[in-house]
Protein backbone atom coordinates (compact mmCIF):
# COMPACT_ATOMS: atom_id res chain seq x y z
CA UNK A 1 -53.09 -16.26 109.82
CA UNK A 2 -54.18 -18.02 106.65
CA UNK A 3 -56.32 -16.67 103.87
CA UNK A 4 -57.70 -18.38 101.05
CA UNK A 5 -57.64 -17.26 97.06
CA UNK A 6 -60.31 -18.09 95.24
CA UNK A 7 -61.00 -16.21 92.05
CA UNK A 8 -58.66 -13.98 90.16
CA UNK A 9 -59.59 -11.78 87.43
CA UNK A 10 -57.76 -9.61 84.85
CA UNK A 11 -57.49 -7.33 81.90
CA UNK A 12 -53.85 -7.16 80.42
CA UNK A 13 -52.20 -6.69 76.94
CA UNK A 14 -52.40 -10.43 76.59
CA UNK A 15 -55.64 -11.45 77.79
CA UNK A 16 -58.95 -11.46 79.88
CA UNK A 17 -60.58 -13.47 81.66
CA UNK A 18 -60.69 -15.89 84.91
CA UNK A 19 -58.23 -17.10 86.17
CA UNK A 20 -59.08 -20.97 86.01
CA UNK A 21 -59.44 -20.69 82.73
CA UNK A 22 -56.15 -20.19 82.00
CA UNK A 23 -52.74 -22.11 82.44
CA UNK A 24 -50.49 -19.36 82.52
CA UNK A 25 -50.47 -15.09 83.35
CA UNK A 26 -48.35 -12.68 81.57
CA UNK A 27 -48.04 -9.51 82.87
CA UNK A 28 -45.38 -8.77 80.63
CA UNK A 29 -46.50 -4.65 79.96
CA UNK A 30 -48.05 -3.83 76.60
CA UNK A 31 -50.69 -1.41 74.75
CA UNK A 32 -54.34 -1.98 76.51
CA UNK A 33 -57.09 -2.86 73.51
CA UNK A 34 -60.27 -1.39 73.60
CA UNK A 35 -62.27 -3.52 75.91
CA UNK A 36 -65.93 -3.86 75.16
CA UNK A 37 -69.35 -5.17 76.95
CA UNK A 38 -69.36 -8.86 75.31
CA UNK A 39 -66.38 -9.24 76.06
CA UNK A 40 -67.38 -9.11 79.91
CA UNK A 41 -70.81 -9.46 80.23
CA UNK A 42 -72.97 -12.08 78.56
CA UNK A 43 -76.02 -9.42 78.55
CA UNK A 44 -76.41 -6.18 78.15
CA UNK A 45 -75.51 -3.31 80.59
CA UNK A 46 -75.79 0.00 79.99
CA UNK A 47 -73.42 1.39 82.43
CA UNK A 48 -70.38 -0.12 80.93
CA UNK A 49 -70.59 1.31 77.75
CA UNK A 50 -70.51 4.75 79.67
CA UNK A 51 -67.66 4.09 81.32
CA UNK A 52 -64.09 5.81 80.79
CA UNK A 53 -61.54 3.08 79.62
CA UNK A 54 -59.62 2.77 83.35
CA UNK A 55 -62.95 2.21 84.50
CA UNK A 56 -64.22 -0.59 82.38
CA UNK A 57 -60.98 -2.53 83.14
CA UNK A 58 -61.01 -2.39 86.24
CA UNK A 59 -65.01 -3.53 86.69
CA UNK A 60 -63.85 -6.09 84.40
CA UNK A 61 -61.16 -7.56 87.22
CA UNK A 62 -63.19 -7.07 89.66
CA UNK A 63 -66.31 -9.01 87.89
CA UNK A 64 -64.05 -11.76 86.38
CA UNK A 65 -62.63 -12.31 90.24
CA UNK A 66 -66.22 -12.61 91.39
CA UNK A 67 -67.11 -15.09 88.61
CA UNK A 68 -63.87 -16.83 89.11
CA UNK A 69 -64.93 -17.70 92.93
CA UNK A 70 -68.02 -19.05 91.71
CA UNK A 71 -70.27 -16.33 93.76
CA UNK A 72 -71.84 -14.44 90.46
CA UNK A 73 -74.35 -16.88 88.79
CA UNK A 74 -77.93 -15.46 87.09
CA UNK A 75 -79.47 -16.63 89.59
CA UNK A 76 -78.34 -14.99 92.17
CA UNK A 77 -78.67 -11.53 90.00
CA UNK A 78 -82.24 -12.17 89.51
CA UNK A 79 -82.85 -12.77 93.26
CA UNK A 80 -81.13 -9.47 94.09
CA UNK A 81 -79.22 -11.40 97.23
CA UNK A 82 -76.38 -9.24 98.09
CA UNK A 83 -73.58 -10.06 100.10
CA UNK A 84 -70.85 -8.16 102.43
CA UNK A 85 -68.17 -8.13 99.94
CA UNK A 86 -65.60 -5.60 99.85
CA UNK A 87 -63.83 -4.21 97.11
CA UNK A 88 -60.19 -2.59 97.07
CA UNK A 89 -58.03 -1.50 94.29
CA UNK A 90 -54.19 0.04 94.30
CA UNK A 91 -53.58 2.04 91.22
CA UNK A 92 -50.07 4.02 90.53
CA UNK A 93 -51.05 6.51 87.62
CA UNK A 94 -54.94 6.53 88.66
CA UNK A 95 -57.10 7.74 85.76
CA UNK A 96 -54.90 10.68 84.70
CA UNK A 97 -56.08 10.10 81.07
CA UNK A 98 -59.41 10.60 81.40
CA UNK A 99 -58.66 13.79 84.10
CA UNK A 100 -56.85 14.86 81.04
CA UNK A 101 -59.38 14.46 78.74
CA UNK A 102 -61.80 16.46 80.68
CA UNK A 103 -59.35 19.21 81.66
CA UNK A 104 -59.17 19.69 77.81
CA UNK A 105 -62.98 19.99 77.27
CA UNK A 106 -63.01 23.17 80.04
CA UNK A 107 -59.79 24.87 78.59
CA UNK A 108 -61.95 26.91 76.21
CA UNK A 109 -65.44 29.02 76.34
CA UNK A 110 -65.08 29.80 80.53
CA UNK A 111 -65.66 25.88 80.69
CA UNK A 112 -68.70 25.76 79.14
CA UNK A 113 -67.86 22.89 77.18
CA UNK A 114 -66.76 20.91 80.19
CA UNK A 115 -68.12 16.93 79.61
CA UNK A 116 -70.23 15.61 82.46
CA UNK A 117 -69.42 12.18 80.63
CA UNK A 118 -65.70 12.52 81.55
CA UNK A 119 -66.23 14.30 85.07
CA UNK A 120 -68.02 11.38 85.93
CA UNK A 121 -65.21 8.87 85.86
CA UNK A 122 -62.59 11.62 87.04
CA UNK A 123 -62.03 10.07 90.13
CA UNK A 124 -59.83 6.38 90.58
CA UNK A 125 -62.75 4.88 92.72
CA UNK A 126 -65.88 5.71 89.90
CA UNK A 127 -65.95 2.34 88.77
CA UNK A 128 -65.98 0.75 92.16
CA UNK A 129 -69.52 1.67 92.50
CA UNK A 130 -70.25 -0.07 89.63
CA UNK A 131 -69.01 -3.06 90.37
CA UNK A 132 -70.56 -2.68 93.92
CA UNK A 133 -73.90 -2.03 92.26
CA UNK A 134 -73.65 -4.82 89.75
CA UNK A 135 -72.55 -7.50 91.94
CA UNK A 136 -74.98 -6.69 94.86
CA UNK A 137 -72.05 -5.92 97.28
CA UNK A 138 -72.62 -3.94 100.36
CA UNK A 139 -69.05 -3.65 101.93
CA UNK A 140 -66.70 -1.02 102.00
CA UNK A 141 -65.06 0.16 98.55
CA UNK A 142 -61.73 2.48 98.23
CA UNK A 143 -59.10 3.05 95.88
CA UNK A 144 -54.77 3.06 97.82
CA UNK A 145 -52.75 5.37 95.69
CA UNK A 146 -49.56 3.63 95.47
CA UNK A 147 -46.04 4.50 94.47
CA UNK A 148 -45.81 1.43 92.25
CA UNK A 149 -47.73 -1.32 90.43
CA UNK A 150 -47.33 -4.24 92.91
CA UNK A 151 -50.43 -3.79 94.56
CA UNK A 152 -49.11 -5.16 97.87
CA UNK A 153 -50.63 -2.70 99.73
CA UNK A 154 -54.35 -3.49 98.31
CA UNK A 155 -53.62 -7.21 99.84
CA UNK A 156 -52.29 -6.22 103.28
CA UNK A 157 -55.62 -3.98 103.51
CA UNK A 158 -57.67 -6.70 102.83
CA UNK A 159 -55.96 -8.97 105.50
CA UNK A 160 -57.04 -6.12 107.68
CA UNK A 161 -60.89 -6.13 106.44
CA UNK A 162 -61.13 -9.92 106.96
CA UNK A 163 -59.34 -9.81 110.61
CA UNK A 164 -62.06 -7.17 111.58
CA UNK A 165 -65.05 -9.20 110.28
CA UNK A 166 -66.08 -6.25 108.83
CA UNK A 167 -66.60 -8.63 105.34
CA UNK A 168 -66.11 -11.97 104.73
CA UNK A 169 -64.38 -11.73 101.07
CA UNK A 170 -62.88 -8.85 100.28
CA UNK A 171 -61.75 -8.61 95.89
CA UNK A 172 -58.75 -6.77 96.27
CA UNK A 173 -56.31 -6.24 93.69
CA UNK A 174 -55.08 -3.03 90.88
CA UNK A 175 -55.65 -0.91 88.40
CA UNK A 176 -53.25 0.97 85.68
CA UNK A 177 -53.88 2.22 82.37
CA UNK A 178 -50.89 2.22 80.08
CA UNK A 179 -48.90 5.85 81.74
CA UNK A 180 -50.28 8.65 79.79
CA UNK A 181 -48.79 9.98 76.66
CA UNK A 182 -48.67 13.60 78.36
CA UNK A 183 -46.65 12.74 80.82
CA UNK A 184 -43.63 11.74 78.07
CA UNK A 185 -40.13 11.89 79.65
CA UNK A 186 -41.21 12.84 83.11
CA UNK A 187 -41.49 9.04 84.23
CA UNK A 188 -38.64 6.38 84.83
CA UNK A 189 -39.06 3.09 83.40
CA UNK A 190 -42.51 3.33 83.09
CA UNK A 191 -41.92 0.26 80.28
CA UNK A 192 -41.57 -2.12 83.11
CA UNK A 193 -44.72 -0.92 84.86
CA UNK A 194 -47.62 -3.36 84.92
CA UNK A 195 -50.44 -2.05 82.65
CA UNK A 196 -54.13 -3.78 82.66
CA UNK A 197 -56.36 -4.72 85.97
CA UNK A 198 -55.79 -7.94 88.42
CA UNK A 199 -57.79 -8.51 91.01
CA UNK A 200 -58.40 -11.16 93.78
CA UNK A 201 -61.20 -12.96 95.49
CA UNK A 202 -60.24 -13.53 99.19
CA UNK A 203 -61.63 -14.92 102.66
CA UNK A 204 -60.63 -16.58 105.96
CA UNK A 205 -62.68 -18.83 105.29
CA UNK A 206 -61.88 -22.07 102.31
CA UNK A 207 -64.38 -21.45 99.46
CA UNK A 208 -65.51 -24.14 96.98
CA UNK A 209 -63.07 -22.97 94.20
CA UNK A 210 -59.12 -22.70 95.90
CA UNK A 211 -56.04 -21.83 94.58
CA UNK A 212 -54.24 -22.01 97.79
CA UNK A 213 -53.37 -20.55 100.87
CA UNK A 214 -51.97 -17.17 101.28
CA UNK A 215 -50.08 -15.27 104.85
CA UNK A 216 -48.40 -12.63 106.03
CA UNK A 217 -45.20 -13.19 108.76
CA UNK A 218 -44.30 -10.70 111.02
CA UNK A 219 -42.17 -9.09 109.14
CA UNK A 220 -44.29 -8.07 106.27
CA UNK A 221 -43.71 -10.65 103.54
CA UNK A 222 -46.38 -12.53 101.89
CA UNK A 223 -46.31 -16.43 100.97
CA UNK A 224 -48.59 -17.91 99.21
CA UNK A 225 -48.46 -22.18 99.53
CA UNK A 226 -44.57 -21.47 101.18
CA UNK A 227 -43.62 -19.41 98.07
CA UNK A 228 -42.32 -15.79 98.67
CA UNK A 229 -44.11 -13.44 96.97
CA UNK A 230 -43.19 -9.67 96.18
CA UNK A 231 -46.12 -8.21 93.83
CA UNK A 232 -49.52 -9.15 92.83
CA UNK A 233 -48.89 -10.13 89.29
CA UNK A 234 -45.76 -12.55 90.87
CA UNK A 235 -49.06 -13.88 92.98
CA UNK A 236 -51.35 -14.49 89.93
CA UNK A 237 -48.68 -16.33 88.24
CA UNK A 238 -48.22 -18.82 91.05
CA UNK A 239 -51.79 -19.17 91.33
CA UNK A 240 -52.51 -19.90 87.88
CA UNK A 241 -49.49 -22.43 87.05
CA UNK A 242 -50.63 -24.25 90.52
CA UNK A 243 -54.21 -24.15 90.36
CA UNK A 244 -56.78 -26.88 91.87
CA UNK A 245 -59.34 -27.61 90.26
């Protein structure tokens, strides 16, 4: 079975943005900068500036993937038309910072002190409300836990969405801060581990805007236009240096 890709959006130490403007992805790891509303949005939103930092990176994917497919104009906001979409997201290290940031604001004074700012946002799936709210999307909306940063399980679940017509684009794609500073020595090669947000805009059916074709075999590996590929960030590159315009 072949799905199509058409949008891809992404936060990483290099850049932001849609994909199709761009000729090239690095997901080469890095330090994260501060990401902030005009960056993203052309007007004003309120929730964004409330959000944690994992958060607003990853409703920045998600919302640059949307754009990217050519399915979010003003227009369409102002009507309040929503659509079926679904949204999925595989994160490896989750939002530990900001579960660490609010663990340190109930340490003291019987937890009296505890931030209902950070408690918000302690949970890996916050922002995918926000998204769903802000792009009028109805469909079904989890976070996959994942024991690395590929993301390849976020795709195969979204092959599943689309085969049970339960949506008819699903934005799948992942989610990792840099790994936090707490956690020191205790991780391996955490240097190499992708750090930013990527997401994809996918459906059985070809959309106006199309980067290509994308399957499964029957042996679980993914191809996208007959090339093998083994992570999501290996996908965005492909797409990107390939694109159709």
């Amino acid at each position: 079975m072949d799905y199509y890709i058409s949008g891809i959006g992404f936060v990483t130490p290099e850049s932001y943005g849609c994909g199709s403007d761009w000729k090239s992805f690095n997901p080469k790891p890095g330090k994260i900068s501060p990401i902030i509303r005009k960056e993203v949005l052309d007007k004003p939103y309120k929730p964004f500036g409330r959000m944690d930092f994992f958060s607003k990176i990853g409703f920045a994917g998600t919302y640059f993937a949307f754009k990217d497919a050519g399915l979010f104009t003003q227009e369409l906001a102002e009507k309040n038309k929503t659509s079926d979409t679904a949204i999925i997201v595989s994160t490896h290290f989750r939002c530990l910072e900001t579960d660490n940031n609010y663990f340190e604001t109930i340490k003291f004074n019987n937890g009296k002190n505890a931030s209902p700012a950070l408690f918000a946002y302690a949970l890996p799936n916050a922002f995918l409300g926000e998204a769903s709210i802000f792009l009028k999307s109805t469909g079904q909306c989890f976070a996959i836990n994942e024991d690395s940063t590929n993301g390849i399980t976020a795709l195969k679940m979204a092959f599943d969405i689309l085969d049970s017509h339960e949506s008819e684009i699903v934005i799948c794609g992942l989610c990792d801060e840099n790994p936090p500073e707490f956690l020191g020595n205790l991780l391996n090669n955490s240097e190499n581990n992708f750090s930013g947000s990527l997401f994809f805009t996918i459906s059985k059916n070809k959309q106006k805007h199309n980067y290509g074709k994308i399957r499964e075999d029957e042996t679980g590996n993914f191809f996208f236009n007959q090339k093998n590929i083994k992570s999501l960030p290996d996908l965005a590159q492909v797409c990107i240096k390939n694109k159709k315009t």
